[in-house]
C-alpha atoms as a PDB file:
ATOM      1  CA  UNK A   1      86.121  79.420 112.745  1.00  0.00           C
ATOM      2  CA  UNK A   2      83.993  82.416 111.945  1.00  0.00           C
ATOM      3  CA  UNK A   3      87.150  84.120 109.499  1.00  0.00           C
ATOM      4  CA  UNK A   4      86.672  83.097 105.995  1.00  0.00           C
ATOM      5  CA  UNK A   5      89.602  81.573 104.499  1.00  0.00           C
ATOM      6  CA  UNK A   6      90.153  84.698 102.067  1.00  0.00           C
ATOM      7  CA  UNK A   7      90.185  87.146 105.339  1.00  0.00           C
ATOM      8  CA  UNK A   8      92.696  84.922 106.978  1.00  0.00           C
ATOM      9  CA  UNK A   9      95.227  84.827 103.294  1.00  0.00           C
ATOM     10  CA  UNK A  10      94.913  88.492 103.486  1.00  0.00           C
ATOM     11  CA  UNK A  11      96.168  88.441 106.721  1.00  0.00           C
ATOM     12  CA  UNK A  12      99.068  86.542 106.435  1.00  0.00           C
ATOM     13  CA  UNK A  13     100.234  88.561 103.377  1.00  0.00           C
ATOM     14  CA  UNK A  14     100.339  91.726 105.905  1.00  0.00           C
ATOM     15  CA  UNK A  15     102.070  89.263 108.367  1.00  0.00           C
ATOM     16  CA  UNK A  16     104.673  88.255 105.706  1.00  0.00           C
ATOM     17  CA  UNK A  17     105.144  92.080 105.186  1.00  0.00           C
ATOM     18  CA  UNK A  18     105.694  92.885 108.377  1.00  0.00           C
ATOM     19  CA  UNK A  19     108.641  90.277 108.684  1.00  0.00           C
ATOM     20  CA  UNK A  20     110.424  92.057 106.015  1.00  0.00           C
ATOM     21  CA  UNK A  21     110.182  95.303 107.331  1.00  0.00           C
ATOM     22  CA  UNK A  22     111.967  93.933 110.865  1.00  0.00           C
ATOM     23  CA  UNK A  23     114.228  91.574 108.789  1.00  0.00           C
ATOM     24  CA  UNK A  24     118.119  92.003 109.692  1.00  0.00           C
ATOM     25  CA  UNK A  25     118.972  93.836 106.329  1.00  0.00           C
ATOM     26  CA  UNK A  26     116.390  96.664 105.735  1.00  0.00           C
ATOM     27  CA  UNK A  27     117.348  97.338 102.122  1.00  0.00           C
ATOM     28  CA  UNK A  28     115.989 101.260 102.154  1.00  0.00           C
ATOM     29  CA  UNK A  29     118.661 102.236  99.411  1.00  0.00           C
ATOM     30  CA  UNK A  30     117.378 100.043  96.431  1.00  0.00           C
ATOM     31  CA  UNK A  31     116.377 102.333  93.854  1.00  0.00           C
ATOM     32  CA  UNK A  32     113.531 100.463  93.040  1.00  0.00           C
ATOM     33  CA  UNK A  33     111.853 100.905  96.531  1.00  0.00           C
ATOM     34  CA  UNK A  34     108.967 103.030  96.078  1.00  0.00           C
ATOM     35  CA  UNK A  35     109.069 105.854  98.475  1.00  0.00           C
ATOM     36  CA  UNK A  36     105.855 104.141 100.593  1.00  0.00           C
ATOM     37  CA  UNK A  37     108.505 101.708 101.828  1.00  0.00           C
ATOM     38  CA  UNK A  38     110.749 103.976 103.278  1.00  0.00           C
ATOM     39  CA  UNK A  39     109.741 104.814 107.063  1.00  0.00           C
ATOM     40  CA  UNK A  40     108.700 108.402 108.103  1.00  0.00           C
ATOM     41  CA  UNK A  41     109.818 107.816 111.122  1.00  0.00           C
ATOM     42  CA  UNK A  42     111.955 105.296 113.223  1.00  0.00           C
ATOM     43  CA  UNK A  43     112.273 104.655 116.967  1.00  0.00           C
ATOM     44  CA  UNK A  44     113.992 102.700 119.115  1.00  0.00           C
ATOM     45  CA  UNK A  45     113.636 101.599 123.186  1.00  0.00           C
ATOM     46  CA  UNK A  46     110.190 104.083 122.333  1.00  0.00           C
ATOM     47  CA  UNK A  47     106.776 104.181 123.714  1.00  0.00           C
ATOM     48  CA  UNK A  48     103.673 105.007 121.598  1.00  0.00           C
ATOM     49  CA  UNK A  49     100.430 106.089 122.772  1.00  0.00           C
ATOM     50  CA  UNK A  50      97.172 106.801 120.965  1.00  0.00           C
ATOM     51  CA  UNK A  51      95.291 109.618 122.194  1.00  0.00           C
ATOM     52  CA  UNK A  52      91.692 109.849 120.495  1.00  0.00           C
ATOM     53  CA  UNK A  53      89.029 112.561 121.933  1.00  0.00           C
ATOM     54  CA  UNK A  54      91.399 112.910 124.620  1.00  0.00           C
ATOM     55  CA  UNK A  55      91.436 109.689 125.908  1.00  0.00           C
ATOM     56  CA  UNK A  56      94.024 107.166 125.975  1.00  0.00           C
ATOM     57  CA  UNK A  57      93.103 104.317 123.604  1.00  0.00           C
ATOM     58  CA  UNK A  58      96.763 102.310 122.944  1.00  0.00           C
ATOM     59  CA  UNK A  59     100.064 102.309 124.814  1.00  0.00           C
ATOM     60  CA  UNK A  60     103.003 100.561 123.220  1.00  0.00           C
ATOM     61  CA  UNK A  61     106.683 100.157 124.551  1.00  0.00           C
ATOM     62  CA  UNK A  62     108.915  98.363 121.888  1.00  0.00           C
ATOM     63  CA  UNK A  63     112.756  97.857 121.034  1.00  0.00           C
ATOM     64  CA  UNK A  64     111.951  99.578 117.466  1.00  0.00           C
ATOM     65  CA  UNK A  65     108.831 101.347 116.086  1.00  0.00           C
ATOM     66  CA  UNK A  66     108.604 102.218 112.432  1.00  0.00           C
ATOM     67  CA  UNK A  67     105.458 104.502 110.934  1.00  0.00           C
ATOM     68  CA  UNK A  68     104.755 105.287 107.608  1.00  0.00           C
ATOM     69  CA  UNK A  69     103.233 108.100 106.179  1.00  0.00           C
ATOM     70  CA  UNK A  70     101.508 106.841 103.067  1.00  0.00           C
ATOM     71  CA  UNK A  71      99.139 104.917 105.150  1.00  0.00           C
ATOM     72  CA  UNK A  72      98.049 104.062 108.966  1.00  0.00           C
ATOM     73  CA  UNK A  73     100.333 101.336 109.423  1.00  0.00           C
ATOM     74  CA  UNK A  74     103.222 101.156 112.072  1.00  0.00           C
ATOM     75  CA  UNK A  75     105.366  97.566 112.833  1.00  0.00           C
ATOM     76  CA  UNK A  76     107.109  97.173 116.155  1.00  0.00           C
ATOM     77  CA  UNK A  77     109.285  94.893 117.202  1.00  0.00           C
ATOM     78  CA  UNK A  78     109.691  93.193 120.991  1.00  0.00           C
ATOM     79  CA  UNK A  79     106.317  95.043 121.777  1.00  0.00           C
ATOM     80  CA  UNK A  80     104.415  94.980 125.330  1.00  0.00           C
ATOM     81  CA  UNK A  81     100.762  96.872 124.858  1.00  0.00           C
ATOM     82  CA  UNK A  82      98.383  97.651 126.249  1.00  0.00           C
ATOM     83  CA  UNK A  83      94.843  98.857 125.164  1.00  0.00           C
ATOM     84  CA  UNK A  84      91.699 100.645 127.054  1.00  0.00           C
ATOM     85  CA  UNK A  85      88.210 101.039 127.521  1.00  0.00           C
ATOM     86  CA  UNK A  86      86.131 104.335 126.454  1.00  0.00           C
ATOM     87  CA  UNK A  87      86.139 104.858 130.976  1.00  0.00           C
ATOM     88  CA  UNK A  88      90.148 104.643 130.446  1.00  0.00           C
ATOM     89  CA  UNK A  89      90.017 101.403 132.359  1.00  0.00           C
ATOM     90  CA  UNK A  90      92.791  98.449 131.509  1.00  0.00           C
ATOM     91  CA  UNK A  91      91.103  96.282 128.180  1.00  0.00           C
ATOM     92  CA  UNK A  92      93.648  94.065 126.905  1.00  0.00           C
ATOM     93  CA  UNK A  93      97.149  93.941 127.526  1.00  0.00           C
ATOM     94  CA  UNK A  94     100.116  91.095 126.342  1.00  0.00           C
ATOM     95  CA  UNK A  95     103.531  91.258 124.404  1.00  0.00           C
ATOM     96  CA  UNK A  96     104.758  89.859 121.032  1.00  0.00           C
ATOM     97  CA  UNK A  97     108.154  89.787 118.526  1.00  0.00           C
ATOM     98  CA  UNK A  98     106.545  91.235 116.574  1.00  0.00           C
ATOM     99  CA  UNK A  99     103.383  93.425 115.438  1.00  0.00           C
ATOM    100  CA  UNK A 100     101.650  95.250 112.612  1.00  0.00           C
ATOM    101  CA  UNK A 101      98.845  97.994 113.413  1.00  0.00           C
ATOM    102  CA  UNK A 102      96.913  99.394 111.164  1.00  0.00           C
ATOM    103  CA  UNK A 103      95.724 102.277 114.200  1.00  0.00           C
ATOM    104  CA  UNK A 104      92.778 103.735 111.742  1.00  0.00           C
ATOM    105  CA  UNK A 105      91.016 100.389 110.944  1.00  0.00           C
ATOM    106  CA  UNK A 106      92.758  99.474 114.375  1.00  0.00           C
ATOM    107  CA  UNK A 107      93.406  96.341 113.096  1.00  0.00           C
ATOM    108  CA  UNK A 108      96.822  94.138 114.769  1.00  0.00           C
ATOM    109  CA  UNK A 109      98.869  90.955 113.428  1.00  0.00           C
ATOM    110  CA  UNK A 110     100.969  89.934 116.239  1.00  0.00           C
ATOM    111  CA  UNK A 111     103.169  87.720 116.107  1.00  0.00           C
ATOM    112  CA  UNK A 112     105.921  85.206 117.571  1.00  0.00           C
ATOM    113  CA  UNK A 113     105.435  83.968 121.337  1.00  0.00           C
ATOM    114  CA  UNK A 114     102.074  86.030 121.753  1.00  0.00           C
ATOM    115  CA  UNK A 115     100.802  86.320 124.609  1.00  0.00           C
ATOM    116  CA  UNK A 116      97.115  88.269 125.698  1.00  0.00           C
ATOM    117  CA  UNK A 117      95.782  88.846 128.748  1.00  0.00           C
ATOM    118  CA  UNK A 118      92.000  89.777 127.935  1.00  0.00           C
ATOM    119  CA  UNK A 119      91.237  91.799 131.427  1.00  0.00           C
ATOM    120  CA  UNK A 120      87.921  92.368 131.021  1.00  0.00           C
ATOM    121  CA  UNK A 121      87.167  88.710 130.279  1.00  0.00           C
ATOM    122  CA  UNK A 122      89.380  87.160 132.386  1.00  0.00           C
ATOM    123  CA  UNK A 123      91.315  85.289 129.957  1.00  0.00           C
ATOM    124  CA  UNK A 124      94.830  84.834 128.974  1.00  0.00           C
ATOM    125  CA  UNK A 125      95.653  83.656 125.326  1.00  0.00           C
ATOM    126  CA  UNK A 126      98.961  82.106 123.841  1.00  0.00           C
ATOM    127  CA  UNK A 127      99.764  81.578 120.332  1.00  0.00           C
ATOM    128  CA  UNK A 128     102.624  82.023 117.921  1.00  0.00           C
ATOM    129  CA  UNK A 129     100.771  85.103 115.994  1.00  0.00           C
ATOM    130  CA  UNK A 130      97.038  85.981 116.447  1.00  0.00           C
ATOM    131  CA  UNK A 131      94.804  88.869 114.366  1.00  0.00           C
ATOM    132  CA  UNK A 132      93.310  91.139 116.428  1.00  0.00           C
ATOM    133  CA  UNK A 133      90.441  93.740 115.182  1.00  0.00           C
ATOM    134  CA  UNK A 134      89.702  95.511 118.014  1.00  0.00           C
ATOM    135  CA  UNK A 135      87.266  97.919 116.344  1.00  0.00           C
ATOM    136  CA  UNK A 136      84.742  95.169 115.664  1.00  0.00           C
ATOM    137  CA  UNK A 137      86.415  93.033 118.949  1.00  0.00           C
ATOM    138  CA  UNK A 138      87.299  89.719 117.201  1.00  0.00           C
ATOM    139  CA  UNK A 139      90.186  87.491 117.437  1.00  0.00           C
ATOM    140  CA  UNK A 140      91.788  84.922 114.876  1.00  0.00           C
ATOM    141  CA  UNK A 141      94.526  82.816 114.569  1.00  0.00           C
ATOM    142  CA  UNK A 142      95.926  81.253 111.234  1.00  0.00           C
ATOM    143  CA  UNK A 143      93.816  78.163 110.112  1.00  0.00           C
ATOM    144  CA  UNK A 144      96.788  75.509 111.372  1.00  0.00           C
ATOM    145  CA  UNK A 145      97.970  77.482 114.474  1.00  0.00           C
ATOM    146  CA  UNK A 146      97.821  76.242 118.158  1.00  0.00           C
ATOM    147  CA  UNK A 147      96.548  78.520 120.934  1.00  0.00           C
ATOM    148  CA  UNK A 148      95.883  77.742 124.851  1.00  0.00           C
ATOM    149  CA  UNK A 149      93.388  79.830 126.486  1.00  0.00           C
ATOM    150  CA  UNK A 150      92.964  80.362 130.219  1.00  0.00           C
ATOM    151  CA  UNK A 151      90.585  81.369 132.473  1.00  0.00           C
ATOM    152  CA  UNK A 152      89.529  80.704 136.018  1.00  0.00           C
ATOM    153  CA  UNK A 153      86.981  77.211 135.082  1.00  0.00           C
ATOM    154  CA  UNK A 154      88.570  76.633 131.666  1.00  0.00           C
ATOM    155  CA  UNK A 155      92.416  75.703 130.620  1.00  0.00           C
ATOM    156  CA  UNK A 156      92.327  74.497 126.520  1.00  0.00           C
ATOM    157  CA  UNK A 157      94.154  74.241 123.685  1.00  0.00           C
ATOM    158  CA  UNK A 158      93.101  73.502 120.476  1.00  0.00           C
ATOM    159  CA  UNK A 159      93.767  74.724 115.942  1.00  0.00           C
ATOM    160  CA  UNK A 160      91.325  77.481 114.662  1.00  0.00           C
ATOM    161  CA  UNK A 161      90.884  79.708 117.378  1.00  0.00           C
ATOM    162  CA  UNK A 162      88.318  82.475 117.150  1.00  0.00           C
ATOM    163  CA  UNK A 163      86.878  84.730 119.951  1.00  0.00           C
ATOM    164  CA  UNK A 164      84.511  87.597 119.978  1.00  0.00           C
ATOM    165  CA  UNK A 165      83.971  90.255 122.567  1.00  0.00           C
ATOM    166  CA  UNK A 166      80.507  91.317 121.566  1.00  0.00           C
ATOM    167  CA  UNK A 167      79.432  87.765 122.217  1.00  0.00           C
ATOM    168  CA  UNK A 168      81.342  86.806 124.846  1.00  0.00           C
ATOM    169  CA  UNK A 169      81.944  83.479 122.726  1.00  0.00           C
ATOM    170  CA  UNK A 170      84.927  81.323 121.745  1.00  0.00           C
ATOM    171  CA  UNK A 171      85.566  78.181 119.324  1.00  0.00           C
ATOM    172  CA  UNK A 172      88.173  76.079 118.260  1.00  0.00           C
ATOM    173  CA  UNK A 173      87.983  74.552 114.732  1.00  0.00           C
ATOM    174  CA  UNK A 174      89.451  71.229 115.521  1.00  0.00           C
ATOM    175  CA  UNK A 175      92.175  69.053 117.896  1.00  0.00           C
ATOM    176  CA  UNK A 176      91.002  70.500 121.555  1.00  0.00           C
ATOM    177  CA  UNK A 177      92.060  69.394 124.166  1.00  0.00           C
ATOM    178  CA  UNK A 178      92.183  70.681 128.223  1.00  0.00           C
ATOM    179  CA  UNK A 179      89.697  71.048 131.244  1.00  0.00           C
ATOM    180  CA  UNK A 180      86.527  72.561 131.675  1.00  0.00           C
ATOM    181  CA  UNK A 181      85.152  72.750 135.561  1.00  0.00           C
ATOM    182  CA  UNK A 182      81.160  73.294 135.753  1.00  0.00           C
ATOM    183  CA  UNK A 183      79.679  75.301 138.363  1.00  0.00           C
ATOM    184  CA  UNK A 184      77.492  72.182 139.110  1.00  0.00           C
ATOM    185  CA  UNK A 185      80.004  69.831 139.399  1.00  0.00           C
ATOM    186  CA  UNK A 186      83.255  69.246 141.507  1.00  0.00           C
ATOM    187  CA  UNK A 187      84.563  67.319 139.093  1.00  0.00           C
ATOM    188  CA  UNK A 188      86.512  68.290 136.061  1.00  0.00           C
ATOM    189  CA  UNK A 189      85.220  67.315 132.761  1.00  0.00           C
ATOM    190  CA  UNK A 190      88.416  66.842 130.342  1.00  0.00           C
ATOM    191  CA  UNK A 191      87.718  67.377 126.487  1.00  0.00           C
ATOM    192  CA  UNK A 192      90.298  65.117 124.518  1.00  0.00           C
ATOM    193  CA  UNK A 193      90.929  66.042 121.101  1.00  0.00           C
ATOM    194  CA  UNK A 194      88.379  65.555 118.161  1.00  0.00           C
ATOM    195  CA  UNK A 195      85.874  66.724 120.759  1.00  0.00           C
ATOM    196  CA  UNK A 196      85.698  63.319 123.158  1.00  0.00           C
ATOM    197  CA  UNK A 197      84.987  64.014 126.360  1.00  0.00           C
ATOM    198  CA  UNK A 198      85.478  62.290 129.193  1.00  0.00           C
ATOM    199  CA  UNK A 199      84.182  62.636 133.165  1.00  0.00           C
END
């Protein structure tokens, strides 16, 4: 996986954050709190949208939106999104538990029963959390997390998943398993994991 293992810790320390801001008991009334922790503002059943040079860039419905002031960062919670192309055309779209956006750096940590529909590569990914930089169009998951990808010749699942956009390339670090069908062949080739392959 092309994420060094550094990236990826940092990553899951903003993940671990953004479970405590959606835990049941959002303890906003310690006096120790620093007054970054305390939302600006707080939505619920809302929809967010990111307009940038007039254009549409992000559309968000979720059962609870919080954004903070101090920095860039909003967390959602039971999130369907949707993002879009400079033309305004459909990019990515899925839905998550949970998400943390950082909309400057437009950076995302989604997580719990993710699921990604990449429209303009025809592909669908599912994981339990995936990082998504969509500024620099790459896509993680955690070093020991499973994710399934889709598409119309390919159906896989495999640990380390990394994808880029510019590229149009994907890996898997290890364990993969599913079918690939070749525009050559009729017949499916099946990759078992620790990359056998059989015909």
């Amino acid at each position: 996986m092309t994420a060094s293992k550094k990236h990826l810790k940092k990553l899951l320390v903003a993940a671990a954050i953004a479970f405590s801001f959606f835990s049941c008991s959002l303890e906003y009334e310690k006096e120790e709190a620093p007054e970054s922790s305390y939302p600006e503002f707080t939505f619920t059943n809302a929809e967010f949208t990111k307009i940038e040079k007039n254009k549409k860039k992000i559309k968000m419905n979720a059962e609870k939106i919080e954004q903070y002031k101090a920095d860039s960062f909003s967390f959602a919670k039971n999130v369907e999104f949707k993002t879009f192309d400079d033309e305004g055309k459909d990019e990515t779209s899925g839905s998550c538990d949970m998400i943390s956006a950082d909309t400057v750096k437009e950076r995302y940590i989604l997580l719990g029963d993710v699921k990604m529909d990449m429209i303009s590569e025809d592909m669908k990914i599912e994981a339990d959390s995936l990082n998504f930089d969509k500024k620099n169009e790459q896509i993680t998951s955690g070093i020991d997390q499973k994710v399934t990808i889709k598409r119309n010749d390919i159906d896989m699942e495999g640990i380390g998943f990394s994808a880029s956009g510019v590229s149009k390339t994907f890996a898997f670090d290890r364990d993969v398993a599913g079918e690939i069908e070749t525009e050559n062949e009729d017949e499916k080739k099946r990759t078992e994991p620790d990359g056998d392959k059989k015909q």
